[in-house]
C-alpha atoms as a PDB file:
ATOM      1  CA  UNK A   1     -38.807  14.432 -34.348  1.00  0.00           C
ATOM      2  CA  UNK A   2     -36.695  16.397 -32.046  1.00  0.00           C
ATOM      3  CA  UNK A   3     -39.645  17.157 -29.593  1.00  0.00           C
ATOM      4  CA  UNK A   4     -39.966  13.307 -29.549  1.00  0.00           C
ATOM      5  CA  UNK A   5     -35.978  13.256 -28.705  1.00  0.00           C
ATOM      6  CA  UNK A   6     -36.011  15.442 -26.362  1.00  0.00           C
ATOM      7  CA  UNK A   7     -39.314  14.234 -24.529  1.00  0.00           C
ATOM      8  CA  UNK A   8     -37.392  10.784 -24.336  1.00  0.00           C
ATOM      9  CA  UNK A   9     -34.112  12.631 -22.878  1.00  0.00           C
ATOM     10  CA  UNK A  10     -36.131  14.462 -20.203  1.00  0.00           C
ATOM     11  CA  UNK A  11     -38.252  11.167 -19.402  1.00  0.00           C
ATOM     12  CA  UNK A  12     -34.689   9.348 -19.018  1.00  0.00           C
ATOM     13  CA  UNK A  13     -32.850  12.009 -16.628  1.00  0.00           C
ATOM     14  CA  UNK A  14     -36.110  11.980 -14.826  1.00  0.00           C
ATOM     15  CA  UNK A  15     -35.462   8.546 -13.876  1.00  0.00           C
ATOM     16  CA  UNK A  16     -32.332   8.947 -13.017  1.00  0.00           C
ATOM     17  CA  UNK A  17     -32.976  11.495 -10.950  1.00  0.00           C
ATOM     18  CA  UNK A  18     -35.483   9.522  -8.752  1.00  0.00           C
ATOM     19  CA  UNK A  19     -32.348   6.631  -8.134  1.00  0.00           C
ATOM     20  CA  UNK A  20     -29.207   7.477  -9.085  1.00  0.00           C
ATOM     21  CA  UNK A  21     -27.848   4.318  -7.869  1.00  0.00           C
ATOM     22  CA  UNK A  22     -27.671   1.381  -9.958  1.00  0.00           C
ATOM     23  CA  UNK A  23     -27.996  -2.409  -9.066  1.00  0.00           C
ATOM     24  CA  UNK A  24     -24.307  -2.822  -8.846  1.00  0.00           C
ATOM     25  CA  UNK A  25     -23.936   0.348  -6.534  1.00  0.00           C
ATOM     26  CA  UNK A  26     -26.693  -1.225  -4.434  1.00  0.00           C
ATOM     27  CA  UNK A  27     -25.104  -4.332  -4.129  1.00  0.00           C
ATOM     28  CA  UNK A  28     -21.471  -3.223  -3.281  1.00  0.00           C
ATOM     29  CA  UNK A  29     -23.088  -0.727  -0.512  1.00  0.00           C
ATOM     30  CA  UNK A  30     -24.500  -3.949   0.555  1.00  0.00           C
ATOM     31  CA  UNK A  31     -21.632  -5.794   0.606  1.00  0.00           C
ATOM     32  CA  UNK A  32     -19.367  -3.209   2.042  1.00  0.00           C
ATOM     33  CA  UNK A  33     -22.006  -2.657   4.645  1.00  0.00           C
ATOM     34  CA  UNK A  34     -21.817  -6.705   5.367  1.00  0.00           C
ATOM     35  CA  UNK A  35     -18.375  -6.548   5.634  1.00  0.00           C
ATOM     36  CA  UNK A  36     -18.333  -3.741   8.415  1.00  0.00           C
ATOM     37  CA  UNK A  37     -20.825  -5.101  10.342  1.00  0.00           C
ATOM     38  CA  UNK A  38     -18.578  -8.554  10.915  1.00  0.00           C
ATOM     39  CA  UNK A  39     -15.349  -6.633  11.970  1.00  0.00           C
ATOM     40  CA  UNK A  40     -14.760  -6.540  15.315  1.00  0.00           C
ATOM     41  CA  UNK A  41     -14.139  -2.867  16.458  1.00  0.00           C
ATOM     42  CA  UNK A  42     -10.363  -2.159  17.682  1.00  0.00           C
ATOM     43  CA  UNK A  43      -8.688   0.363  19.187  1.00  0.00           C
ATOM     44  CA  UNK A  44      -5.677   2.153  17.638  1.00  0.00           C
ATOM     45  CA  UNK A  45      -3.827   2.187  21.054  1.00  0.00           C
ATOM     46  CA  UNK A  46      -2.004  -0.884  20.292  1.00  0.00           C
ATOM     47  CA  UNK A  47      -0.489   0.420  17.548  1.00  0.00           C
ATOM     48  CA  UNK A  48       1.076   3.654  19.353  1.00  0.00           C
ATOM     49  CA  UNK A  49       2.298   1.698  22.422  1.00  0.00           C
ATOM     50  CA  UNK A  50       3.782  -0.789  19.624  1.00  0.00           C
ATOM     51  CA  UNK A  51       5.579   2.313  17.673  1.00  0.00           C
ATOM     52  CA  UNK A  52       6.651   3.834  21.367  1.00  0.00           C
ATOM     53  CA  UNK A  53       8.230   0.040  21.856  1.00  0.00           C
ATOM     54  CA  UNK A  54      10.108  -0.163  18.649  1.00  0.00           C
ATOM     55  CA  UNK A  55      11.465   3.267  18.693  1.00  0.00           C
ATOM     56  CA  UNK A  56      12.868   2.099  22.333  1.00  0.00           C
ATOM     57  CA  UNK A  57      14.280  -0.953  20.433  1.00  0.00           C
ATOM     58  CA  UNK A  58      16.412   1.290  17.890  1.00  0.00           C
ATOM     59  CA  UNK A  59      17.788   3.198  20.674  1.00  0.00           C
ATOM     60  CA  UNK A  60      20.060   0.176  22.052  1.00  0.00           C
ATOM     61  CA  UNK A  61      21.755   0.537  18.495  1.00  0.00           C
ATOM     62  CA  UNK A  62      24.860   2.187  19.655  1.00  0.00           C
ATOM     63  CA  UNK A  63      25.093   6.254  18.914  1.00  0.00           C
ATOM     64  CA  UNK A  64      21.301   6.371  18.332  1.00  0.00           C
ATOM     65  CA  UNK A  65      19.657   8.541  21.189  1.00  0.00           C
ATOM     66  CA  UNK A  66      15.799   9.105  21.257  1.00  0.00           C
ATOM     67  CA  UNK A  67      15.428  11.243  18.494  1.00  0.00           C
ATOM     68  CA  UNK A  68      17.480   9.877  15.808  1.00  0.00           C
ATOM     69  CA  UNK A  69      15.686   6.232  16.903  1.00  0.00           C
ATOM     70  CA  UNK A  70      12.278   8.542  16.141  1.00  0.00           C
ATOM     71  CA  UNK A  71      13.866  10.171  13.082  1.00  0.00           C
ATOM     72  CA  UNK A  72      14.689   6.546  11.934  1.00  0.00           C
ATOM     73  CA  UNK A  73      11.393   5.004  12.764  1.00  0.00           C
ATOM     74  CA  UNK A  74       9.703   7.473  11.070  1.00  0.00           C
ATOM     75  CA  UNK A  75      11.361   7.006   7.935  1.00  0.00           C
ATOM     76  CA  UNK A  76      10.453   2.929   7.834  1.00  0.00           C
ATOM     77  CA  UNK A  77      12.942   2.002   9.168  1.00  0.00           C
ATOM     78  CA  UNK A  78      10.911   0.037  11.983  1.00  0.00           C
ATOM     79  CA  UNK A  79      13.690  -2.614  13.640  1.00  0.00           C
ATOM     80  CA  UNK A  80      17.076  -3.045  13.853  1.00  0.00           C
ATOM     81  CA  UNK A  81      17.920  -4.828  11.718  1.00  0.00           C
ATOM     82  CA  UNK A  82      16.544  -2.932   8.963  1.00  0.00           C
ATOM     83  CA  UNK A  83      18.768   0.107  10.068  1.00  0.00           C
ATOM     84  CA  UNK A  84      22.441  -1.969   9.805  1.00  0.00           C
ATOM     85  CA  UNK A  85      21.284  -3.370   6.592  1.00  0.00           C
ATOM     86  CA  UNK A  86      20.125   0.154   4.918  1.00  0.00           C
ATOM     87  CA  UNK A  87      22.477   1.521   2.826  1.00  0.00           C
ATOM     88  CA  UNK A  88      24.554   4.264   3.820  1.00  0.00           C
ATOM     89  CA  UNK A  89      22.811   7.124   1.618  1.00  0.00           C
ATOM     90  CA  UNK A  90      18.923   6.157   2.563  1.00  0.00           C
ATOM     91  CA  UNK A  91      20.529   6.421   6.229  1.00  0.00           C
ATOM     92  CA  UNK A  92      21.938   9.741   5.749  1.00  0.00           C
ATOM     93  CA  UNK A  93      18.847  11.204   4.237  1.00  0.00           C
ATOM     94  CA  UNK A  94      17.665  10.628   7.259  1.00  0.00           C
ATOM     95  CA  UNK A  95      17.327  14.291   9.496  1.00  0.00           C
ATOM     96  CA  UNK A  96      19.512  14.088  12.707  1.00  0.00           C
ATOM     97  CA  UNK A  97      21.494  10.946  11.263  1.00  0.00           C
ATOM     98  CA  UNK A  98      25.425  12.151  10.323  1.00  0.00           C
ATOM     99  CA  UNK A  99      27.897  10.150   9.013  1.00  0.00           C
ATOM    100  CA  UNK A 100      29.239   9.660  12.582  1.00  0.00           C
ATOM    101  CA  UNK A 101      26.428   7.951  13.320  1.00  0.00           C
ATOM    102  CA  UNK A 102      25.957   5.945   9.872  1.00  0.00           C
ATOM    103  CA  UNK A 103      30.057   4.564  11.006  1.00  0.00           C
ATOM    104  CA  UNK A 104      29.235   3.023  13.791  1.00  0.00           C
ATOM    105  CA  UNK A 105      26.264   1.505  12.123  1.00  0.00           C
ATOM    106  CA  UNK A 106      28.282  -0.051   9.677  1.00  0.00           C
ATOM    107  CA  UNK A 107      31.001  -1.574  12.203  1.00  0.00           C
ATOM    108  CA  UNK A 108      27.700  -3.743  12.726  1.00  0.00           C
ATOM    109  CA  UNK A 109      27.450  -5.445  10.088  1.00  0.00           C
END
């Protein structure tokens, strides 16, 4: 009885073995593969020369110089407006952001 068992085990990780994909993994390779070929390839410049323009965007804030706009762009906070409405602690957290800075900000709103 237990050769029998363990004749059917080996038989059944033989198989799997041979395919270890199922159906459904088959058929979501597929799909993902579908999906790939249909996007159009872009470039990833767009995206820099996008993050290069916004940063330039947060310097016209006034008392925000290059690197505090690239401080506060890295942090999320990606326009403008999004800076004068933060709230005064998220904006400190900030590195190279004082509470100088987060004063004027605040005669903004």
């Amino acid at each position: 009885m237990i050769s029998k068992f363990i004749s059917k085990l080996k038989s059944i990780l033989s198989k799997s073995e041979v395919s270890s994909e199922t159906p459904l993994k088959k058929e979501k390779k597929a799909a993902k593969s579908a999906k790939t070929k249909t996007k159009p390839k872009t470039k990833t410049k767009p995206k820099a020369v996008n993050s290069k323009k916004n940063i330039e965007i947060l310097t016209t804030l006034p008392g925000v110089g290059a690197k505090s706009a690239k401080a506060l762009y890295e942090a999320g906070f990606k326009t403008t407006k999004a800076v004068i409405a933060a709230d005064e602690n998220d904006l400190l957290a900030v590195s190279g952001v004082g509470i100088n800075l987060v004063k004027k900000l605040k005669k903004l709103k």
